[in-house]
Protein backbone atom coordinates (compact mmCIF):
# COMPACT_ATOMS: atom_id res chain seq x y z
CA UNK A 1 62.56 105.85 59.57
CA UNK A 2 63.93 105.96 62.98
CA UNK A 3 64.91 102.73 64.97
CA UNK A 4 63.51 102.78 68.09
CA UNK A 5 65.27 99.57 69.15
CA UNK A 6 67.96 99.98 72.14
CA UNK A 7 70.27 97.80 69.80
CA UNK A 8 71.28 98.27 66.62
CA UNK A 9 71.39 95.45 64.20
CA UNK A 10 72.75 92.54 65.17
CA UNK A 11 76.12 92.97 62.03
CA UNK A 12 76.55 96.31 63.57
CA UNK A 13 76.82 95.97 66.85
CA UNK A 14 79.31 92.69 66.42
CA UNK A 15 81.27 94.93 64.12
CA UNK A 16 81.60 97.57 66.77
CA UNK A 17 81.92 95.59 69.59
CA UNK A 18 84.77 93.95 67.77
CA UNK A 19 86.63 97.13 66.55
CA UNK A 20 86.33 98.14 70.42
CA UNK A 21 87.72 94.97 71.98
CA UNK A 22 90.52 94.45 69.69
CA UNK A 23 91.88 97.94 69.61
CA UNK A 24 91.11 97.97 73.38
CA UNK A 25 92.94 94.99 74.04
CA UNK A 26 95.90 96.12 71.48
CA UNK A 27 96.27 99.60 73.65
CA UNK A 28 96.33 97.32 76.67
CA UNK A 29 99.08 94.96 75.73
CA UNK A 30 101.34 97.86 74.42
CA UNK A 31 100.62 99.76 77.90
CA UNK A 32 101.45 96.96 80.25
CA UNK A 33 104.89 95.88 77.70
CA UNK A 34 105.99 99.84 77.90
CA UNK A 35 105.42 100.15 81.56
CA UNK A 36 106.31 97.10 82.69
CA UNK A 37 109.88 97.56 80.68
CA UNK A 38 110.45 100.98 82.22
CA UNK A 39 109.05 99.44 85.63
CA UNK A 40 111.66 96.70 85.70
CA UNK A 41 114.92 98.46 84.68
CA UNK A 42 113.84 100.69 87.36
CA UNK A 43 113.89 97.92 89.98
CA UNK A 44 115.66 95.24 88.05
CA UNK A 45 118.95 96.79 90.29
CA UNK A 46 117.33 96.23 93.57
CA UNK A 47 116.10 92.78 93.09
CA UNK A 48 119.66 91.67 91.69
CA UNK A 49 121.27 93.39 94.94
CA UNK A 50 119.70 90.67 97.12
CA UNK A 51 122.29 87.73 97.65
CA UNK A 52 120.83 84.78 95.60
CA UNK A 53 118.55 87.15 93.08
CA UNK A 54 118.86 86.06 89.59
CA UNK A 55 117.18 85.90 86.44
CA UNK A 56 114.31 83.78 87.83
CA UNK A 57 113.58 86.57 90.38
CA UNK A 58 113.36 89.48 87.48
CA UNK A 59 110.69 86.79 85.90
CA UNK A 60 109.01 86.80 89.34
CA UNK A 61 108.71 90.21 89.79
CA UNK A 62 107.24 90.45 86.20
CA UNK A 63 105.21 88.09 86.37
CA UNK A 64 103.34 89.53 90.05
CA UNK A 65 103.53 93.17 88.26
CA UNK A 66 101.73 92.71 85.16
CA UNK A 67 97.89 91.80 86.48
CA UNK A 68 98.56 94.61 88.43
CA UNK A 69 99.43 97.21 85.54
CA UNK A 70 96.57 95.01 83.84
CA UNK A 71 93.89 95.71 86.44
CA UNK A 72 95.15 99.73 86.95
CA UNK A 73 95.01 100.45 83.29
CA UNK A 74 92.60 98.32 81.52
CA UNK A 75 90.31 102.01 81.98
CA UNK A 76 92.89 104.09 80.59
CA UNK A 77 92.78 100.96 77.55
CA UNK A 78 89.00 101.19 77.04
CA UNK A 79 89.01 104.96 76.34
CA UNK A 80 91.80 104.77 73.57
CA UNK A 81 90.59 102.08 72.30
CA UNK A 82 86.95 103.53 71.98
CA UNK A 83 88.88 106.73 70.56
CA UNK A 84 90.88 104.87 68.09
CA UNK A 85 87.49 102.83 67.08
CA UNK A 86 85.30 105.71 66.86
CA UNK A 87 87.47 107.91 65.11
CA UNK A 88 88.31 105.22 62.33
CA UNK A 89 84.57 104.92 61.77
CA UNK A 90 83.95 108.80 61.77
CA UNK A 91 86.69 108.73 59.14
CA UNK A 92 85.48 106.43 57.18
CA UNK A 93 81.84 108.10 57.16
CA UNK A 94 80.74 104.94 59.02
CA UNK A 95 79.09 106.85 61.66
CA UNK A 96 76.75 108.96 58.78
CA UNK A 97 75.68 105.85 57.60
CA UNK A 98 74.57 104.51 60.64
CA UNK A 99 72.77 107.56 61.12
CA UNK A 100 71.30 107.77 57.58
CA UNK A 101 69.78 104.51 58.59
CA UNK A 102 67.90 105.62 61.73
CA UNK A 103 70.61 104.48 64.22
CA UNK A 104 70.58 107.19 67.00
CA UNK A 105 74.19 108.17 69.20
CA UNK A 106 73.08 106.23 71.99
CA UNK A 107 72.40 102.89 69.74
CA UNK A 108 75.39 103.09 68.04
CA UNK A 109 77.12 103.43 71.48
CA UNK A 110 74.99 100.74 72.94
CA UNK A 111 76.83 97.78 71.90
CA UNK A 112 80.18 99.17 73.23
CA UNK A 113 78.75 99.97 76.81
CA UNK A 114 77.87 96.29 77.10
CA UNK A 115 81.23 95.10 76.15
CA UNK A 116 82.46 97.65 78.88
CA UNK A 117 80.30 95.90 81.31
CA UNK A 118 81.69 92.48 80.80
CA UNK A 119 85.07 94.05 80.83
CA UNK A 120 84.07 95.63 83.98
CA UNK A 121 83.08 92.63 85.38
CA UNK A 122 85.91 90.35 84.17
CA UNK A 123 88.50 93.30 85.85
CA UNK A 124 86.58 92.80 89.18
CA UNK A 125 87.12 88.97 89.58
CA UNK A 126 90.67 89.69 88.29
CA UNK A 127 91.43 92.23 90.75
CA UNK A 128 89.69 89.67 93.84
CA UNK A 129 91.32 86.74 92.99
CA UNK A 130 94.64 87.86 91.29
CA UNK A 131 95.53 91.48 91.92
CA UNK A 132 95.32 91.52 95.88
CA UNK A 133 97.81 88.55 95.56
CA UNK A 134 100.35 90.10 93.81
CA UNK A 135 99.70 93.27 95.27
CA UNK A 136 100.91 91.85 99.04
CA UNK A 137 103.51 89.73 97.67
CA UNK A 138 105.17 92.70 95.72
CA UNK A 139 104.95 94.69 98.56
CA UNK A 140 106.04 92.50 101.06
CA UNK A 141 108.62 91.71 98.84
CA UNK A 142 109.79 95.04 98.48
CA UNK A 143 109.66 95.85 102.15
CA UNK A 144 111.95 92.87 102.40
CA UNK A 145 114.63 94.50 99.85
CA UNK A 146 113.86 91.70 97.35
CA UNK A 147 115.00 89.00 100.00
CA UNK A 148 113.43 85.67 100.22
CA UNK A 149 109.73 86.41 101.93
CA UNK A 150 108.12 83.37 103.66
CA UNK A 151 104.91 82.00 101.96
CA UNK A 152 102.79 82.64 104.75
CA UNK A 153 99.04 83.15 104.60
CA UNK A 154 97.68 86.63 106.08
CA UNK A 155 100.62 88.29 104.58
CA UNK A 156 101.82 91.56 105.99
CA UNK A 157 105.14 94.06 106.07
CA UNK A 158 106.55 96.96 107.14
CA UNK A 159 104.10 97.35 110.33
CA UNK A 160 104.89 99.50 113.11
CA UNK A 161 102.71 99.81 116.50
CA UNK A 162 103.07 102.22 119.54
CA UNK A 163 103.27 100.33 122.77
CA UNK A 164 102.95 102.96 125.57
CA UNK A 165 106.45 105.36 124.68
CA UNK A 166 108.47 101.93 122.76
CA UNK A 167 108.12 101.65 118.84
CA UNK A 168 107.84 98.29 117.48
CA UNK A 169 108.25 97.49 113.48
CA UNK A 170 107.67 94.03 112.05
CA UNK A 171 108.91 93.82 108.53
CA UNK A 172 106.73 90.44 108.41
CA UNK A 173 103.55 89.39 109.74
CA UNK A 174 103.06 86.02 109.03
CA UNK A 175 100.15 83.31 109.61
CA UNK A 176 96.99 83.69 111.66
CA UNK A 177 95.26 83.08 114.87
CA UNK A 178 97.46 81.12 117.49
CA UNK A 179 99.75 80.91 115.23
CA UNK A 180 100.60 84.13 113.71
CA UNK A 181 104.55 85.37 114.44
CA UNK A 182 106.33 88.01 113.51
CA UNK A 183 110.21 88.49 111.85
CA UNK A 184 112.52 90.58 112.10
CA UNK A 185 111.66 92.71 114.59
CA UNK A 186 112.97 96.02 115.64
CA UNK A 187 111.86 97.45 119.30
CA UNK A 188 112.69 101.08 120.20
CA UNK A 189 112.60 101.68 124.03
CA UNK A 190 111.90 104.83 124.75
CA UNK A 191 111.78 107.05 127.45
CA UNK A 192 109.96 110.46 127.61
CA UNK A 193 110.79 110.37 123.85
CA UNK A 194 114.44 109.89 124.41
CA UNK A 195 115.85 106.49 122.88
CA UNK A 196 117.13 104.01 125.57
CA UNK A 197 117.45 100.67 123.81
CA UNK A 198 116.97 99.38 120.17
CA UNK A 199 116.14 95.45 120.31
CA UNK A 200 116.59 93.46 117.33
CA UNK A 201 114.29 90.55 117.14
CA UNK A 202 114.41 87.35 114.33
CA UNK A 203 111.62 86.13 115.32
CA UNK A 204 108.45 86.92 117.84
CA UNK A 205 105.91 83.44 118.69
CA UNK A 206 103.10 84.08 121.21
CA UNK A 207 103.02 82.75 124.54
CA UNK A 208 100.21 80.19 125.15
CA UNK A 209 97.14 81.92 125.93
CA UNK A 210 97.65 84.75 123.08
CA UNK A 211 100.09 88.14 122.44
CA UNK A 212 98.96 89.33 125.64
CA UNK A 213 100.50 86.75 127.89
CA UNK A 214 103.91 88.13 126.09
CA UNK A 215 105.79 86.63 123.13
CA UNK A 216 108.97 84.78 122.66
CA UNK A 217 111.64 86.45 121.29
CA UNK A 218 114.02 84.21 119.45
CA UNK A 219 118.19 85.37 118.37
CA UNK A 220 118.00 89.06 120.07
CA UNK A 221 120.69 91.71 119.55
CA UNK A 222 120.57 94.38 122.01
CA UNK A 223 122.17 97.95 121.67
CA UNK A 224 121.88 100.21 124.81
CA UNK A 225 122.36 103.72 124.03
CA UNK A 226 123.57 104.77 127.38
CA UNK A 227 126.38 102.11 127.74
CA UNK A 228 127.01 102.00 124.16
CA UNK A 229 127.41 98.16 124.51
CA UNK A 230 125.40 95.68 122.00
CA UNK A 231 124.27 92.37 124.21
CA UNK A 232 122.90 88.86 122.40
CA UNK A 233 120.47 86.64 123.90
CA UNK A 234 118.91 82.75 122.36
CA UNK A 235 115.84 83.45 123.61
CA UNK A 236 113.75 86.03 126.22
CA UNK A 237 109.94 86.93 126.68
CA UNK A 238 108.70 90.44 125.76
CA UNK A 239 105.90 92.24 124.21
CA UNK A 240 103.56 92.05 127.07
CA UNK A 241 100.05 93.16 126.66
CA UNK A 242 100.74 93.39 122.87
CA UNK A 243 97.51 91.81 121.10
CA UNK A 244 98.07 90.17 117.62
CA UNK A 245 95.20 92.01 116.57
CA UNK A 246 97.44 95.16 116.67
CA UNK A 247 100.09 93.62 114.60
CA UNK A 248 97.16 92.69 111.92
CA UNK A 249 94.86 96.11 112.03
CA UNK A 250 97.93 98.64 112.42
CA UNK A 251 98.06 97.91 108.77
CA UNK A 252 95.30 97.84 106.44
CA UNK A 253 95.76 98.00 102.71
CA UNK A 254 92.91 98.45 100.91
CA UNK A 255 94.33 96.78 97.62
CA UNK A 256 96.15 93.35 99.63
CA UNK A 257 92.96 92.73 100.45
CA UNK A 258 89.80 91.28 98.32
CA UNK A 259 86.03 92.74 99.09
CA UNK A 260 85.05 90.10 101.69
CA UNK A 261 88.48 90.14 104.09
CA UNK A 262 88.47 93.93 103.63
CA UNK A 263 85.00 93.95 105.31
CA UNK A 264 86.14 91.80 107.92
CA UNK A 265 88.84 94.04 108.63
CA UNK A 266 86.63 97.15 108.65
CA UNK A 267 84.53 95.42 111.55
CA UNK A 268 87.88 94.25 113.37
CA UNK A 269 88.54 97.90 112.96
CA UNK A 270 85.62 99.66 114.36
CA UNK A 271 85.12 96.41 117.03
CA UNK A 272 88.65 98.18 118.11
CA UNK A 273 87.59 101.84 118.14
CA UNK A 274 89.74 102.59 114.80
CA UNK A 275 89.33 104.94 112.26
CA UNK A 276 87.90 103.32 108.77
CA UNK A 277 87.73 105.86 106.58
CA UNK A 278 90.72 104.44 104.34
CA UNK A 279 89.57 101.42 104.20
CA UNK A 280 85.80 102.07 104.02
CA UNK A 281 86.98 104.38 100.89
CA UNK A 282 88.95 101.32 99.36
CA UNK A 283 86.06 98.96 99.86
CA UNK A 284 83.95 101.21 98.12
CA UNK A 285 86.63 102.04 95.16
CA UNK A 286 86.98 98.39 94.53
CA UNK A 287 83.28 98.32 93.17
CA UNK A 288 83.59 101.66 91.70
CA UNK A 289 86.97 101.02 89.99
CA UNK A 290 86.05 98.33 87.25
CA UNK A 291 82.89 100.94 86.60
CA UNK A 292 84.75 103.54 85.09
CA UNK A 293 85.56 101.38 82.54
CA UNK A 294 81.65 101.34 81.77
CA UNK A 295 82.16 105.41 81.86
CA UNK A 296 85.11 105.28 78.84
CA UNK A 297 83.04 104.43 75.87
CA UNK A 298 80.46 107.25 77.33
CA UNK A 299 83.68 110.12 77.44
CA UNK A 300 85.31 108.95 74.07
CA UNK A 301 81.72 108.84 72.11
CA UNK A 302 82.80 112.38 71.21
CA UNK A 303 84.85 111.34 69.12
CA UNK A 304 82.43 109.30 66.78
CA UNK A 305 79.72 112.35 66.57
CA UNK A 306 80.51 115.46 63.81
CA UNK A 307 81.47 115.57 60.16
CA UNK A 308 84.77 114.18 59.24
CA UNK A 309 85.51 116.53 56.68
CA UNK A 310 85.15 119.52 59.21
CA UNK A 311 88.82 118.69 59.91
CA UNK A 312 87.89 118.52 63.79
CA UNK A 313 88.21 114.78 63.94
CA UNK A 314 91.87 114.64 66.08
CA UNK A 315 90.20 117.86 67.88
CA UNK A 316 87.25 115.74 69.31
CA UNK A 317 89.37 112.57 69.89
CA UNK A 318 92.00 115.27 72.03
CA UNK A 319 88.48 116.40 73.79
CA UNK A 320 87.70 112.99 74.62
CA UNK A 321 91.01 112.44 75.85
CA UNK A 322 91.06 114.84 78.05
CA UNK A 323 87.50 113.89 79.66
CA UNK A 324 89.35 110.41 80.44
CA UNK A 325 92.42 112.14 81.62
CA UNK A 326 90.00 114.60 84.00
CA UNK A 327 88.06 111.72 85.23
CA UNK A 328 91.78 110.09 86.74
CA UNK A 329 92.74 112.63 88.21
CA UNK A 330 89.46 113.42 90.03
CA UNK A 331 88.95 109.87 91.07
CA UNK A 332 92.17 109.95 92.98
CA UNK A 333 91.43 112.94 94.05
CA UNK A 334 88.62 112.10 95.81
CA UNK A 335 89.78 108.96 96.85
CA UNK A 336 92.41 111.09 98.77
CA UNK A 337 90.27 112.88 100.61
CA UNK A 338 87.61 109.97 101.78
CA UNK A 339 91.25 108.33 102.90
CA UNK A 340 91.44 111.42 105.38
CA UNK A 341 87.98 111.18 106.18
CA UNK A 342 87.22 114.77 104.54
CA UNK A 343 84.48 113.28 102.33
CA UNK A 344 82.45 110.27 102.78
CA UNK A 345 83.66 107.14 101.69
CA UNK A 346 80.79 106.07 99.59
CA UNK A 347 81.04 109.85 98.34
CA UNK A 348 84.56 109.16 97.59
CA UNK A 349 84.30 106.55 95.35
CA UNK A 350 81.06 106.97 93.83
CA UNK A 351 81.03 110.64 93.21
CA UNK A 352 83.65 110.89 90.13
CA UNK A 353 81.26 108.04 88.50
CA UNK A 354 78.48 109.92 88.30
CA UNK A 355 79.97 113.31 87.52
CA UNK A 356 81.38 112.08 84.84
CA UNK A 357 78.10 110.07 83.72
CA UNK A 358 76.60 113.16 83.47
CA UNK A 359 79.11 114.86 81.48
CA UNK A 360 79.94 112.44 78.95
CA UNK A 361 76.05 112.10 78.69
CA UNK A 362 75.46 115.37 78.13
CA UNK A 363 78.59 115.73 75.67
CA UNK A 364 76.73 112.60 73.80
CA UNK A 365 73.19 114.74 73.93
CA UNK A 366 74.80 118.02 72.43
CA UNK A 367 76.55 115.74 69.85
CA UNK A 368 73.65 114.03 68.31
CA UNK A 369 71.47 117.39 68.31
């Protein structure tokens, strides 16, 4: 008698949701310990270079990398852990008895896709209210060689504008509004492309009245090129005509930024005349991203589907694998090229989902005929 319920029973579908959960969450935790071990004695050297880096800063830096590993392979996590789930029941001739009982491909799969979609979900608000965070303070961090980073709001680094011929790089951009300033500051005056004068800055406050009134340039060191002679000044007024808004759009990172201030930005852009295809392609991904981990229980069902005693259990599991491993690599792929505005950015970030929905649905099709 065939079961013509979406569901299966309610035993079975606990019992599979909870095979996929735990060995999802198993792959996880091994994934982020490996990677974050191999990404820390990587940088452990750097952060220890900075005067007054310790032990507390290596457990900083762990502790802003790991929701990030978390959010970028929690994906990666659902397909093993589907593999390692499915092929344990295939092994076990779970799957046969399930199907002996009426309980089609797409039932058995059922319960998994819905624990996919609360894992999607969860990864979503994780990535909004944690990820971004850590994201801008690691990199801001980083662009400050692991030295002490002011806990300003609006956090940016490493931003460089062209003013007319001059180059100007902030390394930090730091509050908002009136009161948004910049530190250390490096100006290159140039002329007709030939360097005249590099201007260290500390610090750069606006003027009253905004950027464009000019901006207060605190503890300069000025080398002219020409003379060869380095000058110091307290205090001097510069940047004239320079907008804070060019400071704060000349840089727009898709992931410092949750869904909401990334919009904002995208209309501060275009308000502006500036391209938004990067950013228009990260809004975009930051839906589609927590998806594909909807799309993993759909590419590792191969797995589940075939006679275990064929032998071509570890075959499938490769097979589904490799479908995972195929949908990465196309996602950022595509991603790529909505960043450069050769495809569309909904395109971009939506088209790997369904391509993939498609395959793994049609794999599932073939599977149970």
């Amino acid at each position: 008698m065939i079961n013509f319920n979406f569901m299966p029973s309610g035993p079975i579908a606990r019992y599979t949701v909870r095979l996929f959960v735990t060995r999802t969450l198993a792959v996880l935790v091994s994934l982020v310990m490996i990677l974050m071990t191999l990404d820390l004695l990587g940088e452990s050297g750097k952060i220890l270079a900075a005067p007054g880096n310790g032990q507390a800063q290596l457990l900083h830096y762990v502790v802003l990398r790991v929701p990030m590993l978390v959010a970028r392979f929690l994906p990666f996590s659902a397909l093993l852990g589907t593999l390692i789930a499915f092929a344990g029941l295939n092994q076990h001739s779970e799957v046969i008895a399930m199907k002996a009982a009426g309980i089609s491909a797409h039932q058995i799969l059922a319960p998994l896709i819905f624990a996919s979609i609360v894992m999607a979900g969860v990864n979503f608000v994780f990535n909004e209210t944690v990820v971004v965070n850590s994201t801008r303070a690691v990199n801001a961090w980083s662009d400050a060689d692991y030295r002490t980073v002011p806990p300003d709001s609006g956090l940016l680094s490493n931003v460089w504008i062209l003013d007319g011929d001059d180059l100007v790089r902030a390394r930090h951009v730091g509050g908002a509004g009136s009161r948004l300033h910049l530190e250390r500051v490096t100006i290159y005056e140039r002329d007709k492309g030939v360097l005249q004068r590099v201007i260290d800055v500390a610090r750069a406050d606006q003027l009253p009245g905004g950027g464009e009134q000019g901006w207060v340039l605190s503890n300069l060191s000025s080398y002219d090129s020409a003379m060869g002679v380095v000058s110091r000044s307290d205090r001097a007024i510069g940047l004239r005509g320079i907008s804070p808004l060019r400071f704060t759009l000349a840089k727009v990172e898709p992931t410092e930024q949750d869904f909401w201030q990334l919009r904002r930005s995208i209309a501060e852009l275009e308000a502006a005349g500036r391209q938004t295809d990067e950013a228009r392609s990260g809004l975009w991904h930051k839906l589609a991203a927590p998806v594909s981990t909807i799309l993993m229980p759909l590419l590792a069902a191969i797995a589940a589907f075939g006679l275990a005693r064929s032998g071509q259990v570890l075959l499938r599991a490769t097979v589904g694998m490799a479908l995972g491993f195929t949908y990465f690599v196309v996602d950022n792929f595509s991603l790529s090229m909505g960043n450069v505005g050769i495809y569309p950015p909904f395109l971009a970030a939506w088209a790997p989902v369904l391509l993939f929905f498609l395959i793994g649905e049609t794999v599932l099709i073939r599977s149970e005929e």
